[in-house]
Protein backbone atom coordinates (compact mmCIF):
# COMPACT_ATOMS: atom_id res chain seq x y z
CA UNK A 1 8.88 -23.81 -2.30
CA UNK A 2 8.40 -22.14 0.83
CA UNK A 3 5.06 -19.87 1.67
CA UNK A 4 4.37 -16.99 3.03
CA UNK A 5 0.78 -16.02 4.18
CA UNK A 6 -0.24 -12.52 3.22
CA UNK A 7 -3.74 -10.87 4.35
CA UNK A 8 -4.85 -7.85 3.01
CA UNK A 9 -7.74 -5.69 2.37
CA UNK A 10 -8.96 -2.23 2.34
CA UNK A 11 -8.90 -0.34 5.67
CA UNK A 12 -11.77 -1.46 8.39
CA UNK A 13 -12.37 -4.67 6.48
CA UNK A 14 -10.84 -6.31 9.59
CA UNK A 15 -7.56 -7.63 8.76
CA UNK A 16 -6.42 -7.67 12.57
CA UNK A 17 -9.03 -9.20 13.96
CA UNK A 18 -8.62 -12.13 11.20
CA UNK A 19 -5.02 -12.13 12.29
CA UNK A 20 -5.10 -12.36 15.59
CA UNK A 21 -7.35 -15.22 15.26
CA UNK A 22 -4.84 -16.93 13.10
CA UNK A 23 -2.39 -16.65 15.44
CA UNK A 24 -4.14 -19.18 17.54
CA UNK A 25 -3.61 -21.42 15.32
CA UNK A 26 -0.15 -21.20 13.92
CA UNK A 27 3.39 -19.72 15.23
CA UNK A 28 3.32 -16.68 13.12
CA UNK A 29 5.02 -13.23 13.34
CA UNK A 30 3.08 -10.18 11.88
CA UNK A 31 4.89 -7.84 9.28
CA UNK A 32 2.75 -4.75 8.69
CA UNK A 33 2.48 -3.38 5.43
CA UNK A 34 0.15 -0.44 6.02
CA UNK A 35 2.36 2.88 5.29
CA UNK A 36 1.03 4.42 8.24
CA UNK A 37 1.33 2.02 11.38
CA UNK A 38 4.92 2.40 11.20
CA UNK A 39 4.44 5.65 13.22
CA UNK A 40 4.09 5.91 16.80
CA UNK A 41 2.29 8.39 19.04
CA UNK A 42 -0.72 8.23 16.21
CA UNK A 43 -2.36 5.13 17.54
CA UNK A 44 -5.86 6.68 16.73
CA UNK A 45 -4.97 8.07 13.58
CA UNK A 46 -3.58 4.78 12.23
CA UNK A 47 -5.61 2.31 13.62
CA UNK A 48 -2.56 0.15 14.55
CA UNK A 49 -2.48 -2.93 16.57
CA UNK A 50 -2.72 -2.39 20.42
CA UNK A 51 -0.18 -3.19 22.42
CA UNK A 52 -2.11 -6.69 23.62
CA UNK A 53 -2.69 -7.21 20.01
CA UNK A 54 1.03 -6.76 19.22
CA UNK A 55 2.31 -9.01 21.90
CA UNK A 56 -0.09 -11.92 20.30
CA UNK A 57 0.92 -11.25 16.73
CA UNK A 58 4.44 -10.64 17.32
CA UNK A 59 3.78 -7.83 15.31
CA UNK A 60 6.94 -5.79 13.53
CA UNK A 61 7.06 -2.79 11.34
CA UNK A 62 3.96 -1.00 13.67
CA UNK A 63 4.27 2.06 16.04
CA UNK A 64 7.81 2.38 16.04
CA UNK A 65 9.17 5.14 13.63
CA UNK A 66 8.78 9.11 14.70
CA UNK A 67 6.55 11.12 12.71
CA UNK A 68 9.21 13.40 11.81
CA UNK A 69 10.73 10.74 9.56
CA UNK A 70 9.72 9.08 6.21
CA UNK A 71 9.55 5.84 5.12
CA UNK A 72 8.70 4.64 1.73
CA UNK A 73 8.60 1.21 -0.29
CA UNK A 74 12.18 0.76 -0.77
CA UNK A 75 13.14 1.09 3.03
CA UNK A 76 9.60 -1.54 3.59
CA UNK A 77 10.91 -4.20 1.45
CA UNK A 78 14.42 -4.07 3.04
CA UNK A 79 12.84 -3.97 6.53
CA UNK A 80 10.40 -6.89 5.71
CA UNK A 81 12.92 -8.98 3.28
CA UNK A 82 15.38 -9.25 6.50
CA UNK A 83 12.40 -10.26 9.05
CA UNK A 84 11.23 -12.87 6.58
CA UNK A 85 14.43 -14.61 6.62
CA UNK A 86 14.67 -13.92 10.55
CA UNK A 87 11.36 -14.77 11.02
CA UNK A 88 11.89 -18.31 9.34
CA UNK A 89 14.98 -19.17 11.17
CA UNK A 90 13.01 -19.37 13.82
CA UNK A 91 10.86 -21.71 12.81
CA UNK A 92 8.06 -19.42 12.80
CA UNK A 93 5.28 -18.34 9.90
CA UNK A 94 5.62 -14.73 8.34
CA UNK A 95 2.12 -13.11 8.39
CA UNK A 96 2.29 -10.03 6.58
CA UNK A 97 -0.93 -8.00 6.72
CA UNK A 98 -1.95 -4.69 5.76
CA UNK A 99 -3.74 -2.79 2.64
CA UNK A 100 -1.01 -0.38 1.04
CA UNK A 101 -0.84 -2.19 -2.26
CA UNK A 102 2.66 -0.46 -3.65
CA UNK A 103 4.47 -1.92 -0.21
CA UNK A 104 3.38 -5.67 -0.79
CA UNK A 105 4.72 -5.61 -4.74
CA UNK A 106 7.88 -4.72 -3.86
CA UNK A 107 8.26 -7.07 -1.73
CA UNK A 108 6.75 -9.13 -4.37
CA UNK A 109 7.83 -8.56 -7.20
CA UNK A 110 10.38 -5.68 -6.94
CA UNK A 111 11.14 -2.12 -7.50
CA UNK A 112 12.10 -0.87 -10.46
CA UNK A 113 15.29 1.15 -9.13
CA UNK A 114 15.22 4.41 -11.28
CA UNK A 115 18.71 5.43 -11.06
CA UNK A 116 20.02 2.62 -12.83
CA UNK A 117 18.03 4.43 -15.76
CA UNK A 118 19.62 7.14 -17.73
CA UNK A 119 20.06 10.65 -16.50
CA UNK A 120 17.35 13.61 -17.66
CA UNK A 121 18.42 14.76 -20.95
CA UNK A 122 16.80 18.08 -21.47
CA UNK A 123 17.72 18.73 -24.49
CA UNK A 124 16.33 15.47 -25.87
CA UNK A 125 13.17 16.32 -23.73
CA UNK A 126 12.64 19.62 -25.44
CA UNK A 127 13.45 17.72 -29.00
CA UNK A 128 10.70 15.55 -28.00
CA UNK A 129 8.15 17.54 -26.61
CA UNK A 130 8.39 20.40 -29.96
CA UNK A 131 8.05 17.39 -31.99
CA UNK A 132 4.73 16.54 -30.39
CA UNK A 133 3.95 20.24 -30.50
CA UNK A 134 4.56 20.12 -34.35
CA UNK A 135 2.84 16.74 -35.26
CA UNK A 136 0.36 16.84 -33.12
CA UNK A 137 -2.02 14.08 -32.04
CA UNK A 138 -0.32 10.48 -31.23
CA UNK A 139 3.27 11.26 -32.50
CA UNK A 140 5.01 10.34 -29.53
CA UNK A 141 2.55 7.31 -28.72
CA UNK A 142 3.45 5.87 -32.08
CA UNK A 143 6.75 7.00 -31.82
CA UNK A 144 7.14 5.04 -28.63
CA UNK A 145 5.02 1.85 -29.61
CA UNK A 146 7.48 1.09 -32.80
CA UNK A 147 10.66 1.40 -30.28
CA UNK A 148 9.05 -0.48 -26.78
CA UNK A 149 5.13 -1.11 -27.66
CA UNK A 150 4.84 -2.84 -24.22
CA UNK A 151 5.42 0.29 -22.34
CA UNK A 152 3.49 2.15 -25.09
CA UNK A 153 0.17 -0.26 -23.66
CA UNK A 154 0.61 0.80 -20.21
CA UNK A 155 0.89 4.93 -21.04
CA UNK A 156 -1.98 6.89 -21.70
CA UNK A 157 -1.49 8.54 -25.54
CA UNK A 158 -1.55 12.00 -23.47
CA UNK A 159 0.54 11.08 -20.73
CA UNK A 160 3.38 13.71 -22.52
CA UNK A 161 5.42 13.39 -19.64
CA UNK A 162 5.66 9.63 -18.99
CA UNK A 163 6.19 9.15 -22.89
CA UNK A 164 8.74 11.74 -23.10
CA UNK A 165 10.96 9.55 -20.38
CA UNK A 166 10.22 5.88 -22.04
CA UNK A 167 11.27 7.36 -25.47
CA UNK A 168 14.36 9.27 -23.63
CA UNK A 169 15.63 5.89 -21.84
CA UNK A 170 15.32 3.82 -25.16
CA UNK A 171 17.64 6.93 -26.99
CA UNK A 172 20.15 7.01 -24.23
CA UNK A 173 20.32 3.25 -23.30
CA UNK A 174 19.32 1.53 -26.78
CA UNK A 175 17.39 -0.48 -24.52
CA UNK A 176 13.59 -0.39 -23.97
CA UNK A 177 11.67 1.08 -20.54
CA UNK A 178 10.07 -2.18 -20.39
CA UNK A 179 12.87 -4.16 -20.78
CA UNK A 180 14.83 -2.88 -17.71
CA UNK A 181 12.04 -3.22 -15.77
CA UNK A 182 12.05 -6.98 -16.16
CA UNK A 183 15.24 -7.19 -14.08
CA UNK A 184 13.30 -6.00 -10.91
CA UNK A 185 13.31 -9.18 -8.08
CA UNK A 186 11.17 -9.65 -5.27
CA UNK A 187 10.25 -12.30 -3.64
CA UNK A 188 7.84 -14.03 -6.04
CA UNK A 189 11.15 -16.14 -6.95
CA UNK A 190 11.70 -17.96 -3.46
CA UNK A 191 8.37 -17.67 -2.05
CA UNK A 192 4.90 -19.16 -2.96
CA UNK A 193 2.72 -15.70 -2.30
CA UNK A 194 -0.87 -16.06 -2.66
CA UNK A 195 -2.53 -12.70 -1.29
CA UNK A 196 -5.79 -13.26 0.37
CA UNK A 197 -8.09 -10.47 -0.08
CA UNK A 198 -10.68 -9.24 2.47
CA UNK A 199 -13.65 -8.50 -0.11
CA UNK A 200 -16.76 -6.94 1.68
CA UNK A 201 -20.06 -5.63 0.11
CA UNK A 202 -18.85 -2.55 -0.83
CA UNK A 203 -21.86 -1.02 1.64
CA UNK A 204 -21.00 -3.00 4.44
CA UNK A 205 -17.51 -2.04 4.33
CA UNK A 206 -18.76 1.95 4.11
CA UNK A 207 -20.53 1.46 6.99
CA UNK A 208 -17.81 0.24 8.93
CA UNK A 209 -15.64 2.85 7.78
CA UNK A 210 -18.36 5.30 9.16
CA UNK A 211 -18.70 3.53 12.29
CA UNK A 212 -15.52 3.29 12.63
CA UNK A 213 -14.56 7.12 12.11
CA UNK A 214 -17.00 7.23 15.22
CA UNK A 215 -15.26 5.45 17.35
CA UNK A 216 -11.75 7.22 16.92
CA UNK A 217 -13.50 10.60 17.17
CA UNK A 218 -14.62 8.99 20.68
CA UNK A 219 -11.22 7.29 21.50
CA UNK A 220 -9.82 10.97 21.23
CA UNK A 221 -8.98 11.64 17.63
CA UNK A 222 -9.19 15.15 17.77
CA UNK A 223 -6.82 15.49 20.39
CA UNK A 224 -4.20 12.88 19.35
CA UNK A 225 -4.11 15.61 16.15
CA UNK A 226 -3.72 18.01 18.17
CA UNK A 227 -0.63 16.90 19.60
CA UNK A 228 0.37 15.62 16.68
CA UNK A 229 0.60 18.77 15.09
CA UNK A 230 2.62 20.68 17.95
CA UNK A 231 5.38 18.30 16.51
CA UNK A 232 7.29 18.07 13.01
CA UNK A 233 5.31 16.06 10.95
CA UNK A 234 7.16 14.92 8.03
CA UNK A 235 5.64 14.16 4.26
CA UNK A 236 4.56 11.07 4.80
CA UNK A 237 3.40 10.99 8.79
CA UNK A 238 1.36 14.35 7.72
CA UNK A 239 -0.48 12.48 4.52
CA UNK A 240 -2.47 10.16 7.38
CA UNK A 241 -5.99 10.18 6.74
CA UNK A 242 -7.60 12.27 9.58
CA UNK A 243 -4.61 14.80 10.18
CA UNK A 244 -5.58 17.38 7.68
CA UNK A 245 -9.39 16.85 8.10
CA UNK A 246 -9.18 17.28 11.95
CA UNK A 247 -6.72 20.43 11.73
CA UNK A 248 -9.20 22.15 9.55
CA UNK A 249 -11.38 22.04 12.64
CA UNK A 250 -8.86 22.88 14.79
CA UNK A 251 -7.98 25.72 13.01
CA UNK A 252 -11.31 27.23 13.30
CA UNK A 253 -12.23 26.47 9.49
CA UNK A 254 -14.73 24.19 10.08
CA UNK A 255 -17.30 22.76 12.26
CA UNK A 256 -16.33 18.93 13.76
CA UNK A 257 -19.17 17.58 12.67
CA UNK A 258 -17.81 18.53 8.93
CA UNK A 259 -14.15 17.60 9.70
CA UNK A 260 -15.43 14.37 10.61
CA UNK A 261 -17.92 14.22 7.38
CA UNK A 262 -14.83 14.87 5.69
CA UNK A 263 -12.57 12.09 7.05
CA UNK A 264 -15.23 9.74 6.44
CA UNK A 265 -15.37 10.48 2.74
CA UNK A 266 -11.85 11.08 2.73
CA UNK A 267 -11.53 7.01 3.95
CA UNK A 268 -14.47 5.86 1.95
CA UNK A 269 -12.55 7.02 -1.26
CA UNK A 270 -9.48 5.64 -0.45
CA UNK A 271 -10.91 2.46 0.28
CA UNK A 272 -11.63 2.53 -3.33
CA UNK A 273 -8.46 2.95 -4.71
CA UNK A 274 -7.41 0.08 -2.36
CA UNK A 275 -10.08 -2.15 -4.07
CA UNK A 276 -8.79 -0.89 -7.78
CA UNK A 277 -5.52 -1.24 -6.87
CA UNK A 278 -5.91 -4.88 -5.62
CA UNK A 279 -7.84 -6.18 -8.27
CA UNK A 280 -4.60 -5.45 -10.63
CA UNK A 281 -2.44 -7.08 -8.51
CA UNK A 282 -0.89 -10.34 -9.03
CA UNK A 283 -1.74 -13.40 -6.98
CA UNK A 284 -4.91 -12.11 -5.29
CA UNK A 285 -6.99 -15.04 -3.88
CA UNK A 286 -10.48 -13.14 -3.16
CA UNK A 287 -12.07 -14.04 0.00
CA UNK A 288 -15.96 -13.15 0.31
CA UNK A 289 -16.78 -11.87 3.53
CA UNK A 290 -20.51 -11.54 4.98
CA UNK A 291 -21.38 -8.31 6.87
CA UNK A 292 -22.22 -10.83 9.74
CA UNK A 293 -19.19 -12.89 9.34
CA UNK A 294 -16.43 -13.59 12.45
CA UNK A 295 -13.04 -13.27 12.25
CA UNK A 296 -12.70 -17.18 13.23
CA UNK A 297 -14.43 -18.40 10.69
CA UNK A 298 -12.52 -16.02 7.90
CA UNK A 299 -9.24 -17.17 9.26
CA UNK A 300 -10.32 -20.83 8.75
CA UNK A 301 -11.34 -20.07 5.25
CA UNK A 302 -8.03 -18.22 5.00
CA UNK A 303 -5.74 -21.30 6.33
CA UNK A 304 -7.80 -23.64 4.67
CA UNK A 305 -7.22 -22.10 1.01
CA UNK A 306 -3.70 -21.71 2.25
CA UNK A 307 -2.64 -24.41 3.19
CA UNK A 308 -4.37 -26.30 -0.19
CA UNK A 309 -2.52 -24.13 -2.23
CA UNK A 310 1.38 -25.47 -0.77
């Protein structure tokens, strides 16, 4: 079966600079999955790949979509499931890298298309929902885990609204949530996919999320924003960590010494959901990094447990 090598990690745990170095040592093309590189004229903002970097990684999906448009984890998996097979044909490695976790499992391991599901029935919905009013307590939970307990495991008992739909797609389908679910493909089924994980001490990685906050204020955050915002930013371009914290000082509502405070938390926390989010995911190969540790040496670890898993 053939391989694919995947690097990820939360953001500023140095996936590029691990990268780059592995590019020295095999023919690989990069395929980002980080949900913000795609845009270009946010450089700062995104942290993407320079354009030396680029040229050396081959990189694709990075600093090439306008901020006025979105892009999402169906369009990603298209995009990267047609460079794979390019990529291979000619006779090079695919090296996807990045840390948005929802990107990398479709690819994976599919989405789970919702309009092949049933339609919204609100009058079943209503049905539902009074019956939970009048019962009270776990009704629909119970309800749910006697029809399709596996999806019943994954909701929270008080999650009304994600109950509501499991139950309504087992009444209008006869067929259980979970069940459909299972027919999602990805790429799990051609490809051998270990994901190797960047895993930091979770202070060393803070501080080089503050350090690294630094340096973009430096590089010229606050005006990249600036022009940013003269523009239409659309949904997803205007989510970027550092576009609403800068604005707020641009807009007079706070000092940059708090915007930038803010971003820094703002990254710090999302970091976290990167790590929760990873350690759920299937097929992660942890790799300990030291505070003190260079990129060369990770990417030998990296190739090393790579190429002994084939």
């Amino acid at each position: 079966m053939k391989s694919l090598l995947i690097v990820a990690g939360p953001t500023a745990s140095g996936k590029t600079a691990v990268c780059l170095e592995i590019a020295k040592k095999l023919p690989v093309e990069m395929i980002s999955f980080d949900s913000m590189q795609v845009y270009k004229g946010l450089p700062i903002v995104t942290q993407a790949p320079v354009l030396a970097e680029k040229k050396k990684l081959r990189a694709h999906l990075v600093s090439f979509l306008e901020t006025s448009r979105t892009f999402g984890a169906a369009r990603f998996r298209d995009e990267a499931t047609s460079l794979i097979e390019k990529i291979g044909g000619r006779g090079r490695t695919p090296l996807l890298s990045g840390g948005t976790g929802l990107y990398i499992r479709s690819l994976l391991s599919g989405l789970f298309n919702h309009e092949d599901a049933p339609a919204t029935d609100l009058k079943l919905r209503k049905k539902l929902l009074d019956a939970q009013e009048k019962h009270g307590g776990l009704y629909l939970h119970e309800k749910l885990h006697l029809l399709d307990p596996s999806s019943a495991a994954k909701i929270h008992p008080n999650d009304h609204r994600r109950l509501v739909r499991a139950l309504e797609v087992f009444e209008l389908s006869g067929e259980p949530l979970s069940v459909q679910k299972t027919r999602r493909s990805g790429l799990r089924e051609k490809f051998h996919c270990p994901i190797f994980f960047l895993e930091r001490d979770r202070q060393d990685l803070y501080a080089r999320i503050e350090r690294r906050v630094d340096v973009m204020v430096k590089q010229g955050l606050v005006q990249e924003v600036k022009r940013a915002l003269k523009k239409r930013l659309g949904l997803t371009a205007s989510g970027a960590l550092g576009i609403k914290e800068i604005k707020t000082f641009l807009e007079g509502r706070s000092a940059l010494e708090e915007a930038v405070q803010l971003l820094k938390q703002h990254t710090r926390n999302y970091a976290k959901r990167q790590l929760s989010w990873f350690r759920h995911e299937e097929g992660v190969v942890r790799v300990p990094v030291a505070a003190d540790e260079k990129p060369r040496k990770i990417a030998q670890t990296i190739l090393k447990l790579w190429e002994g898993s084939q």
